[in-house]
PDB file of N, CA and C in Angstrom:
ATOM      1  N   UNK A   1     -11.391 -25.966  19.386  1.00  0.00           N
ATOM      2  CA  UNK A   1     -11.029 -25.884  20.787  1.00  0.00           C
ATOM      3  C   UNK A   1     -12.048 -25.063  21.543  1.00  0.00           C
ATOM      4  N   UNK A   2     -12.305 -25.464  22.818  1.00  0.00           N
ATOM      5  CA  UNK A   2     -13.418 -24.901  23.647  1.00  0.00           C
ATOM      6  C   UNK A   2     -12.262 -24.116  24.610  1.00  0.00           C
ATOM      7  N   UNK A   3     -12.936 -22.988  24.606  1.00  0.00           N
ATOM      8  CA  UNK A   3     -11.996 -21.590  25.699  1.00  0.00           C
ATOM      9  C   UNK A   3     -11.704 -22.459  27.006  1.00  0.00           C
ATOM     10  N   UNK A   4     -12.580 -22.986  27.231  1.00  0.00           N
ATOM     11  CA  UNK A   4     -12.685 -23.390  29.010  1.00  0.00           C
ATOM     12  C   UNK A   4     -11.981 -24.319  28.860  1.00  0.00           C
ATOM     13  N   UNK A   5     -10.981 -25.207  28.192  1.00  0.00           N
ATOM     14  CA  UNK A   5     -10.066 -25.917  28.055  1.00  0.00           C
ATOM     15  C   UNK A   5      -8.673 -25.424  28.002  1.00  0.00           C
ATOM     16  N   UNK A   6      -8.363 -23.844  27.727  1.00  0.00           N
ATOM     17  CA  UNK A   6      -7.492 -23.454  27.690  1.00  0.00           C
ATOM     18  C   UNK A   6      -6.570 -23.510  28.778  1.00  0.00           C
ATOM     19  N   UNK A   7      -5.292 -23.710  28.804  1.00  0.00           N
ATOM     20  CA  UNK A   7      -4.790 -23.519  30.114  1.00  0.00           C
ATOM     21  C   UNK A   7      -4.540 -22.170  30.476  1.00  0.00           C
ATOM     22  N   UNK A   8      -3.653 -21.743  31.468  1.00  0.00           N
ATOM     23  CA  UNK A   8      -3.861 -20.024  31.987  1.00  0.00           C
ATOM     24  C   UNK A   8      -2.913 -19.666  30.676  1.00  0.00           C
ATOM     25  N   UNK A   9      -1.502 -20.345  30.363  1.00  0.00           N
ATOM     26  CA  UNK A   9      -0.555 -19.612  29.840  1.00  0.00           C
ATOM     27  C   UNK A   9      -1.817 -19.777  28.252  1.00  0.00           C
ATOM     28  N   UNK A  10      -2.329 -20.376  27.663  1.00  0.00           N
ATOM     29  CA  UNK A  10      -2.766 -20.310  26.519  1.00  0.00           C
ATOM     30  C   UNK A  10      -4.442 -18.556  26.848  1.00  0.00           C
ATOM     31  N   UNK A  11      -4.809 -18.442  27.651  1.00  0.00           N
ATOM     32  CA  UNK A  11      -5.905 -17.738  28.302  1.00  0.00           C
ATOM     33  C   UNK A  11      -4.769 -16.343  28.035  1.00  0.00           C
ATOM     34  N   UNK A  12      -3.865 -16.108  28.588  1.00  0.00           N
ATOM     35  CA  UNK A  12      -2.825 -14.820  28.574  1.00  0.00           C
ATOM     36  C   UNK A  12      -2.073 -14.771  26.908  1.00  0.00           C
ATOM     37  N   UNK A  13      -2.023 -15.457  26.203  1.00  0.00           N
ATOM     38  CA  UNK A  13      -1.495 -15.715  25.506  1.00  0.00           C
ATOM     39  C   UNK A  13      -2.354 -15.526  23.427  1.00  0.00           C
ATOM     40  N   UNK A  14      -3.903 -15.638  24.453  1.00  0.00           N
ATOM     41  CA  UNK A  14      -4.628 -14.998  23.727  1.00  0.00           C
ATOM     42  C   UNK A  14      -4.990 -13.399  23.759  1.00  0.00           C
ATOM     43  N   UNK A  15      -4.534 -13.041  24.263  1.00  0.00           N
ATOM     44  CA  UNK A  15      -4.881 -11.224  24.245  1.00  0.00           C
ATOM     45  C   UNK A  15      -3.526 -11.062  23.418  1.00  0.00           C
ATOM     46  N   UNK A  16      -2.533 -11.315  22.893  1.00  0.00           N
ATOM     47  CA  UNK A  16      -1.422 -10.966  22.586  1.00  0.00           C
ATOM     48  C   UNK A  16      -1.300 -11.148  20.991  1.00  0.00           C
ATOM     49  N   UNK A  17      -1.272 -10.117  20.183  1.00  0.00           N
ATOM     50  CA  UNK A  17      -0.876  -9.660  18.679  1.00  0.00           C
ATOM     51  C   UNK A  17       0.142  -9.401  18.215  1.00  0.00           C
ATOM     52  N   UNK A  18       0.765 -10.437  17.792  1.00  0.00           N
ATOM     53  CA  UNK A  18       2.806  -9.932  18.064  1.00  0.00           C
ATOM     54  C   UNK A  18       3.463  -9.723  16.462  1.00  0.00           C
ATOM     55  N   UNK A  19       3.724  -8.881  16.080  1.00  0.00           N
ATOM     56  CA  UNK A  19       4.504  -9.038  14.957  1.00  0.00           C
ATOM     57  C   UNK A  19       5.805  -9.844  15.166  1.00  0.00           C
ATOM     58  N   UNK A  20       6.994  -9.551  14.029  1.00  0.00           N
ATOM     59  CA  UNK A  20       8.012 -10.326  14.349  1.00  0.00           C
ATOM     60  C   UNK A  20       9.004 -10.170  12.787  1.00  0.00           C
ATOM     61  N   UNK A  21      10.295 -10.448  12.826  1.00  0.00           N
ATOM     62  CA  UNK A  21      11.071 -10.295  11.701  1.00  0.00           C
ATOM     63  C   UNK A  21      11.196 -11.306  10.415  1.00  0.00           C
ATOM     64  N   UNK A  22      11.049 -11.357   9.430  1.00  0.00           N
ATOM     65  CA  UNK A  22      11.344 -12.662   8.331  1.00  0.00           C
ATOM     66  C   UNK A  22      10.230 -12.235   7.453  1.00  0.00           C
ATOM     67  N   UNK A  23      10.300 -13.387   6.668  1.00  0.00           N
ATOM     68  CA  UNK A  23       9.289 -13.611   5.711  1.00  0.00           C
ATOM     69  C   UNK A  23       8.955 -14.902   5.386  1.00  0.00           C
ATOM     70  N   UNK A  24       9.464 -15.887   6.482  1.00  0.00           N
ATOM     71  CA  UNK A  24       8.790 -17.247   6.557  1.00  0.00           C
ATOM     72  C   UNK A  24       8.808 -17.517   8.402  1.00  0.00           C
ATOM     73  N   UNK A  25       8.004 -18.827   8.628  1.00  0.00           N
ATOM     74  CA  UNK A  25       8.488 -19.500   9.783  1.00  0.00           C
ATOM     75  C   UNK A  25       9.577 -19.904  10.546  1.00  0.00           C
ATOM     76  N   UNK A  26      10.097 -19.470  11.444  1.00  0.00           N
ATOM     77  CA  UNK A  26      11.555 -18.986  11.694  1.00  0.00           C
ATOM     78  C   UNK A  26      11.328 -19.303  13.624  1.00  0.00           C
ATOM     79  N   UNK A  27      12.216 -19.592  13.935  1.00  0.00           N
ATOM     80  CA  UNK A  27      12.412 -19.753  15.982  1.00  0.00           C
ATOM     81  C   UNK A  27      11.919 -18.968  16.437  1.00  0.00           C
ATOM     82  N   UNK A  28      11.988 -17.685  15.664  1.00  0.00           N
ATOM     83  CA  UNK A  28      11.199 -16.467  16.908  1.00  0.00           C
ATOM     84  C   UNK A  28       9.742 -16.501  16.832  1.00  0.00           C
ATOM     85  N   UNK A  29       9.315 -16.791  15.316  1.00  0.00           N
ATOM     86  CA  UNK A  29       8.043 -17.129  15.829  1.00  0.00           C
ATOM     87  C   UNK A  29       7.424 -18.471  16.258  1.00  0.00           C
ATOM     88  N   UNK A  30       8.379 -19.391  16.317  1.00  0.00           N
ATOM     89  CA  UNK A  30       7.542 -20.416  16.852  1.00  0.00           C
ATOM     90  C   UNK A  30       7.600 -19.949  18.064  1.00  0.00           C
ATOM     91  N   UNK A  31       8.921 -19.460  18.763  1.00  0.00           N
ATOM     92  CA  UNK A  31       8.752 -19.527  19.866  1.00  0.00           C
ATOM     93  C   UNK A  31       7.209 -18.645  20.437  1.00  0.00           C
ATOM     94  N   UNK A  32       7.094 -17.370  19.971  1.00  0.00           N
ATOM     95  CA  UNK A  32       5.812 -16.935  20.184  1.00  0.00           C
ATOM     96  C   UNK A  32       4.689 -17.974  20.444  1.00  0.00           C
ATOM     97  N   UNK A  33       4.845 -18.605  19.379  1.00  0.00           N
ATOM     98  CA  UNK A  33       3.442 -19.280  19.136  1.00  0.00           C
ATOM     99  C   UNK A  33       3.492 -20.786  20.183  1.00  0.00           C
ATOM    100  N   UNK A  34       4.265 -21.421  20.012  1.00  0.00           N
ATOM    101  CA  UNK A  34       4.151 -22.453  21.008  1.00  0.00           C
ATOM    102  C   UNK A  34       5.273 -22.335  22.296  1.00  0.00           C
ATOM    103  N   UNK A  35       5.312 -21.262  22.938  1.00  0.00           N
ATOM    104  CA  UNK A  35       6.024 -20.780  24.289  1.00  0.00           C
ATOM    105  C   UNK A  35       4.629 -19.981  24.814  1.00  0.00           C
ATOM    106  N   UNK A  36       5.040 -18.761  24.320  1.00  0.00           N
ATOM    107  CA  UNK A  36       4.063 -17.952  24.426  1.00  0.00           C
ATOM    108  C   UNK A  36       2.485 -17.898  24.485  1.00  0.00           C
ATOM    109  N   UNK A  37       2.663 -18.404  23.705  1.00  0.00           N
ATOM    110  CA  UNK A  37       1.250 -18.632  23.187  1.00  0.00           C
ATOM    111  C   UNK A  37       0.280 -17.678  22.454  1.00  0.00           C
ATOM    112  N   UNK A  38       0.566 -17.167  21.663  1.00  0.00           N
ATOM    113  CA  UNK A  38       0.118 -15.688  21.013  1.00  0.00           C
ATOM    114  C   UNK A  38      -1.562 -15.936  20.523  1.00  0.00           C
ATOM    115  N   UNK A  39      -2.362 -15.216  20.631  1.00  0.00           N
ATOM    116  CA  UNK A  39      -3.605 -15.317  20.079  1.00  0.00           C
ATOM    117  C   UNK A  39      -3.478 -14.592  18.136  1.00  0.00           C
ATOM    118  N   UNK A  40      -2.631 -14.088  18.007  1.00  0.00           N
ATOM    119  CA  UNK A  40      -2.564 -13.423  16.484  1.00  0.00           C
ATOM    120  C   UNK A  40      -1.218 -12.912  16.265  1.00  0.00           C
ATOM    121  N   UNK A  41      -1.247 -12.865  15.008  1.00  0.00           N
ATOM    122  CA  UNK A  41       0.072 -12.468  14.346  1.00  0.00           C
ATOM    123  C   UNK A  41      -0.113 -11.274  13.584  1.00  0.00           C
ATOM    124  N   UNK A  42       0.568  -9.978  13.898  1.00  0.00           N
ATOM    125  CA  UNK A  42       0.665  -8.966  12.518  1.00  0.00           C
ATOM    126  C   UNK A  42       1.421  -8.732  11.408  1.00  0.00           C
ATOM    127  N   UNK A  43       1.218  -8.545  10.600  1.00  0.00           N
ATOM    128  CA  UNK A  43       2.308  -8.624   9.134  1.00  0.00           C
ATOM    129  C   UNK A  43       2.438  -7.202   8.724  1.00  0.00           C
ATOM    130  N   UNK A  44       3.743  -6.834   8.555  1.00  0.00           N
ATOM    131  CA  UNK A  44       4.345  -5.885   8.175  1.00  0.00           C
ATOM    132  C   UNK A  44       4.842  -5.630   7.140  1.00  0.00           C
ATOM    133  N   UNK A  45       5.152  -4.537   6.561  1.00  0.00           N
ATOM    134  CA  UNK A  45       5.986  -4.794   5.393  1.00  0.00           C
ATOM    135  C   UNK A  45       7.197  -5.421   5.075  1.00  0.00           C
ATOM    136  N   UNK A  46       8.040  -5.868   6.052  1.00  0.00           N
ATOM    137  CA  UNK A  46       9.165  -6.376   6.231  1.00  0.00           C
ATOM    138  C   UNK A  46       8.750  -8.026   6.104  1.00  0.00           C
ATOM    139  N   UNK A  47       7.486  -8.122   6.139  1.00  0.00           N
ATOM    140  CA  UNK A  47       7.135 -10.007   6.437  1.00  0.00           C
ATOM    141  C   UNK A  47       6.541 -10.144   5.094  1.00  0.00           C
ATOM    142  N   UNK A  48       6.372  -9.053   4.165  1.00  0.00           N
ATOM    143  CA  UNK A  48       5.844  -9.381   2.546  1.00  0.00           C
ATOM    144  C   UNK A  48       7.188  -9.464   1.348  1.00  0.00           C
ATOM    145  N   UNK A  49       6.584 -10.425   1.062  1.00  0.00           N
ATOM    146  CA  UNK A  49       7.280 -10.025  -0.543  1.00  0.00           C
ATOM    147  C   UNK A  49       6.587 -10.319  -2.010  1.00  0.00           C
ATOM    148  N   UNK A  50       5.849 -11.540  -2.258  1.00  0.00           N
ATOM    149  CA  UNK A  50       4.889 -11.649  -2.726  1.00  0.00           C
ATOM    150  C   UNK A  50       3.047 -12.402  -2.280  1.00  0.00           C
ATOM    151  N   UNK A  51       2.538 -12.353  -3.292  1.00  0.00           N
ATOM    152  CA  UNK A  51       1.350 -13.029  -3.205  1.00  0.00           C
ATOM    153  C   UNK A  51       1.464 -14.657  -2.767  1.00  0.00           C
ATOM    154  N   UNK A  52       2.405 -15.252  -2.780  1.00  0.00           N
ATOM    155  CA  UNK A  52       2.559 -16.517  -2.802  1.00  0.00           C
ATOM    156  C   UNK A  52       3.522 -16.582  -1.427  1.00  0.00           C
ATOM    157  N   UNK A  53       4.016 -16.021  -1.225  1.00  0.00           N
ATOM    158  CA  UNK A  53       4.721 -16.007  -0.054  1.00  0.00           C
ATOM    159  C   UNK A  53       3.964 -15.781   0.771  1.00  0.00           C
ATOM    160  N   UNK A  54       3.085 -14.895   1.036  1.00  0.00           N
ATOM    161  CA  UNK A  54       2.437 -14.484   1.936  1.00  0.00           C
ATOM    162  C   UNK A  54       0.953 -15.284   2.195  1.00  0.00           C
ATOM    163  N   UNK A  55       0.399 -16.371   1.245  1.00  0.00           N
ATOM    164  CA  UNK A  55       0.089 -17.235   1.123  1.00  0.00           C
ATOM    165  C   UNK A  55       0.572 -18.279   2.330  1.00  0.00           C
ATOM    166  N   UNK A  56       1.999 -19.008   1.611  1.00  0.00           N
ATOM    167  CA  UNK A  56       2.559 -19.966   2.211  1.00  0.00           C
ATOM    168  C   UNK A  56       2.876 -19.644   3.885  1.00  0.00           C
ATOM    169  N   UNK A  57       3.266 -18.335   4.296  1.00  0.00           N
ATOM    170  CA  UNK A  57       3.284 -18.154   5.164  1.00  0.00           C
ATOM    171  C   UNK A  57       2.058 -18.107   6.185  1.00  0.00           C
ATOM    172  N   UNK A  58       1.103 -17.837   5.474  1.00  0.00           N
ATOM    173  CA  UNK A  58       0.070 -18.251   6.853  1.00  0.00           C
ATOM    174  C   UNK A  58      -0.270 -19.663   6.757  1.00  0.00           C
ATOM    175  N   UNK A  59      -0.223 -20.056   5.769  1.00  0.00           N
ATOM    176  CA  UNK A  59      -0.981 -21.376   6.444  1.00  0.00           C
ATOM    177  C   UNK A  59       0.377 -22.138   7.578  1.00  0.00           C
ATOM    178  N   UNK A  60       1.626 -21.774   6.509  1.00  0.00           N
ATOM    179  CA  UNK A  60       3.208 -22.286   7.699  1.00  0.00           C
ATOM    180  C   UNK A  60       2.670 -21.917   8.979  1.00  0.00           C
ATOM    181  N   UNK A  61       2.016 -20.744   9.750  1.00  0.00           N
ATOM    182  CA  UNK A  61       1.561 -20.259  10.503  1.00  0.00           C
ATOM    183  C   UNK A  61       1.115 -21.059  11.321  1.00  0.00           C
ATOM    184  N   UNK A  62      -0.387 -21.210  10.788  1.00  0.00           N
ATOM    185  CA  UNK A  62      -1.512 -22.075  11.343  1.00  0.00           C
ATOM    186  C   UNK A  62      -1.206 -23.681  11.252  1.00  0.00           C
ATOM    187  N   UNK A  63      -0.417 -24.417  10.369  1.00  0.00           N
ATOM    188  CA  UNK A  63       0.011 -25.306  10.921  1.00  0.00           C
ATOM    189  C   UNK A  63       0.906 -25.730  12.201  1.00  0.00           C
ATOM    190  N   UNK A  64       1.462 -24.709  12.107  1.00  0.00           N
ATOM    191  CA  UNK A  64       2.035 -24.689  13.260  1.00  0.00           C
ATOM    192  C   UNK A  64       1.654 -24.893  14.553  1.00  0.00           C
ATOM    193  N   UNK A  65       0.346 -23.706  14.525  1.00  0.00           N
ATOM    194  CA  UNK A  65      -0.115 -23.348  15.645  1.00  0.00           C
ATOM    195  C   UNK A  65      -0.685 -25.245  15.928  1.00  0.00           C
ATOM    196  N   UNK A  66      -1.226 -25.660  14.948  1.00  0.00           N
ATOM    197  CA  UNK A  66      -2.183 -26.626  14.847  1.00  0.00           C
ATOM    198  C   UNK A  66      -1.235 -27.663  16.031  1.00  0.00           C
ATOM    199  N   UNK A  67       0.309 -27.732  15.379  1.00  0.00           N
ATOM    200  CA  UNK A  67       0.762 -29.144  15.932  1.00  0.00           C
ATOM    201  C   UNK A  67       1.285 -28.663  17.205  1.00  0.00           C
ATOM    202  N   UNK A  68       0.788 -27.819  17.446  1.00  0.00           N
ATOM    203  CA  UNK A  68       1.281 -26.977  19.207  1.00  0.00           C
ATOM    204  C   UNK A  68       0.244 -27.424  19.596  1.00  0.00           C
ATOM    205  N   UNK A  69      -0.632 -27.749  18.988  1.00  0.00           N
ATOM    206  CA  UNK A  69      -2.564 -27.288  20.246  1.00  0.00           C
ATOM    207  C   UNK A  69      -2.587 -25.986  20.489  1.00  0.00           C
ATOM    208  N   UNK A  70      -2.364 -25.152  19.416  1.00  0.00           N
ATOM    209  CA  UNK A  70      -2.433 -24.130  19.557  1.00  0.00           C
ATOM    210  C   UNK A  70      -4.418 -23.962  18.712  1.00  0.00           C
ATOM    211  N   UNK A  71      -5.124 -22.852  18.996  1.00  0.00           N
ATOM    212  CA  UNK A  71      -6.487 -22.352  18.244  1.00  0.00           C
ATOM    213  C   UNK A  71      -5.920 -21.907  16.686  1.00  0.00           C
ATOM    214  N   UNK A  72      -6.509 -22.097  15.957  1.00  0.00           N
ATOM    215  CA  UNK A  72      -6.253 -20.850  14.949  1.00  0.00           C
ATOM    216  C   UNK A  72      -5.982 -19.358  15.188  1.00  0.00           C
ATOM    217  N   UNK A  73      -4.930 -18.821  14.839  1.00  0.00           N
ATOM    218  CA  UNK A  73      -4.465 -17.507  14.864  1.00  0.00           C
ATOM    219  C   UNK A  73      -5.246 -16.692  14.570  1.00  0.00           C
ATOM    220  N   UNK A  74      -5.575 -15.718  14.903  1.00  0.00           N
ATOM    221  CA  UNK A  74      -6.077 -14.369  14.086  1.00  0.00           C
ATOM    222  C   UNK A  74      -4.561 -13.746  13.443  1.00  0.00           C
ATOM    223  N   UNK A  75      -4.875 -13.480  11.833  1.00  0.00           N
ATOM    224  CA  UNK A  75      -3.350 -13.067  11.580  1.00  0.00           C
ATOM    225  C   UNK A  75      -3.945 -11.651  10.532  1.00  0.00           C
ATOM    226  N   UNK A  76      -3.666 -10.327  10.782  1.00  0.00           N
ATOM    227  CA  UNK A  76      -4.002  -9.249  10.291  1.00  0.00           C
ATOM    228  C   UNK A  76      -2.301  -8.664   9.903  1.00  0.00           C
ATOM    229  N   UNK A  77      -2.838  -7.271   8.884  1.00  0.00           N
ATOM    230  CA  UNK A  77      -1.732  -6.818   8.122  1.00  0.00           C
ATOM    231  C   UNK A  77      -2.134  -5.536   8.352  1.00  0.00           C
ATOM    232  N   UNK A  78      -0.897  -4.841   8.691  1.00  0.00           N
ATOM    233  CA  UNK A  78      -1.211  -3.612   8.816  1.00  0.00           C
ATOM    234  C   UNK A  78      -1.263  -2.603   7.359  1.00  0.00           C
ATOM    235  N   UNK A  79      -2.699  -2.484   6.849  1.00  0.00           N
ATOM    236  CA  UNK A  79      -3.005  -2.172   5.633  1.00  0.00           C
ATOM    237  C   UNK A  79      -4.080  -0.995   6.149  1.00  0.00           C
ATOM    238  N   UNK A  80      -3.116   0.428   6.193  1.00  0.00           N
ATOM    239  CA  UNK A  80      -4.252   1.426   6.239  1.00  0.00           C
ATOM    240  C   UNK A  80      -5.176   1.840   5.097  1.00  0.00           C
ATOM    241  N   UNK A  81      -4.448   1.733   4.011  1.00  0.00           N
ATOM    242  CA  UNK A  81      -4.832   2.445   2.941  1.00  0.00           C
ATOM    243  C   UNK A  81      -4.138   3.906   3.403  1.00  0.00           C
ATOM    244  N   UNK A  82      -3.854   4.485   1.631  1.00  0.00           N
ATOM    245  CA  UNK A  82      -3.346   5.821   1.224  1.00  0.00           C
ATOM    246  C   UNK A  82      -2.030   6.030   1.398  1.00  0.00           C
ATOM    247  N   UNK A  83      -1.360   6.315   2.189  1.00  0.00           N
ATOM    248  CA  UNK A  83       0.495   6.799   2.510  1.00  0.00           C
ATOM    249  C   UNK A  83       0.819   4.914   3.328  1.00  0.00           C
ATOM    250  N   UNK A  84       0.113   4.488   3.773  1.00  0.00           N
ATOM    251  CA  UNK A  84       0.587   3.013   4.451  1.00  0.00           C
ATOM    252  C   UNK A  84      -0.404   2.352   3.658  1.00  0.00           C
ATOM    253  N   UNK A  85       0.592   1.483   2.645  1.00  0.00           N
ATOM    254  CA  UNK A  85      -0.301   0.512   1.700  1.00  0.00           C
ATOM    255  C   UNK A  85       0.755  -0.856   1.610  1.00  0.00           C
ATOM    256  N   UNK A  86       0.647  -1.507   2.242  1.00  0.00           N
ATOM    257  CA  UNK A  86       1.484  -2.816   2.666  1.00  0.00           C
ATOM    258  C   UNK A  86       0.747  -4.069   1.773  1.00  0.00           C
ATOM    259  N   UNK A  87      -0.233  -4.096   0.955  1.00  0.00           N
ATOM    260  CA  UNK A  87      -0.412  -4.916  -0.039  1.00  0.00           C
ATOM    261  C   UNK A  87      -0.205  -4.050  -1.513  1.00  0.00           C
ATOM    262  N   UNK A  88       0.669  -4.332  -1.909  1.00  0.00           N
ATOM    263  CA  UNK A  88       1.261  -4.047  -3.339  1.00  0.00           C
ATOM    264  C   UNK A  88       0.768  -4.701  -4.545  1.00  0.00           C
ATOM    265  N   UNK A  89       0.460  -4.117  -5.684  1.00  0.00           N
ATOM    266  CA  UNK A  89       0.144  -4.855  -6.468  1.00  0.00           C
ATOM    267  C   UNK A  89       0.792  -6.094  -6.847  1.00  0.00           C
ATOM    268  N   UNK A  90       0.805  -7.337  -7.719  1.00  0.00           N
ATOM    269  CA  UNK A  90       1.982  -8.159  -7.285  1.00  0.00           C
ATOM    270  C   UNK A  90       2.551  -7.741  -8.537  1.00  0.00           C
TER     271      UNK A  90
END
């Protein structure tokens, strides 16, 4: 997708990094993603459980976004390292 094709709500919709509750694809985030229009998704510890889940869940993600006309997501995890370590060994 070329930026200058975006419409305004997809243009506003890219500055926006939204976490959200579950651990799969669920209404609240579609709605984000094809209402809203979110440019990225953050993952929390509450959205992990394993390696394979967390797998399936992004691409559930980005397909999504895909059959919206949505861009590819930027999708980050909040992984500080040391006292906040949100990737666990599996």
């Amino acid at each position: 997708m070329n930026m200058g094709e975006f419409s305004d709500e997809q243009l506003a919709g890219q500055r926006l990094m939204v976490g959200f509750d579950g651990t799969d694809l669920n209404s609240d985030l579609m709605f984000l993603i094809d209402t809203i229009k979110v440019g990225g998704i953050i993952l929390f510890a509450g959205n992990l459980s394993a390696p394979d889940q967390i797998k399936s869940l992004c691409v559930s993600i980005q397909e999504y976004a895909a059959s919206c006309g949505q861009p590819p997501l930027f999708i980050a995890i909040d992984q500080e390292g040391g006292q906040v370590a949100r990737l666990k060994k599996p």
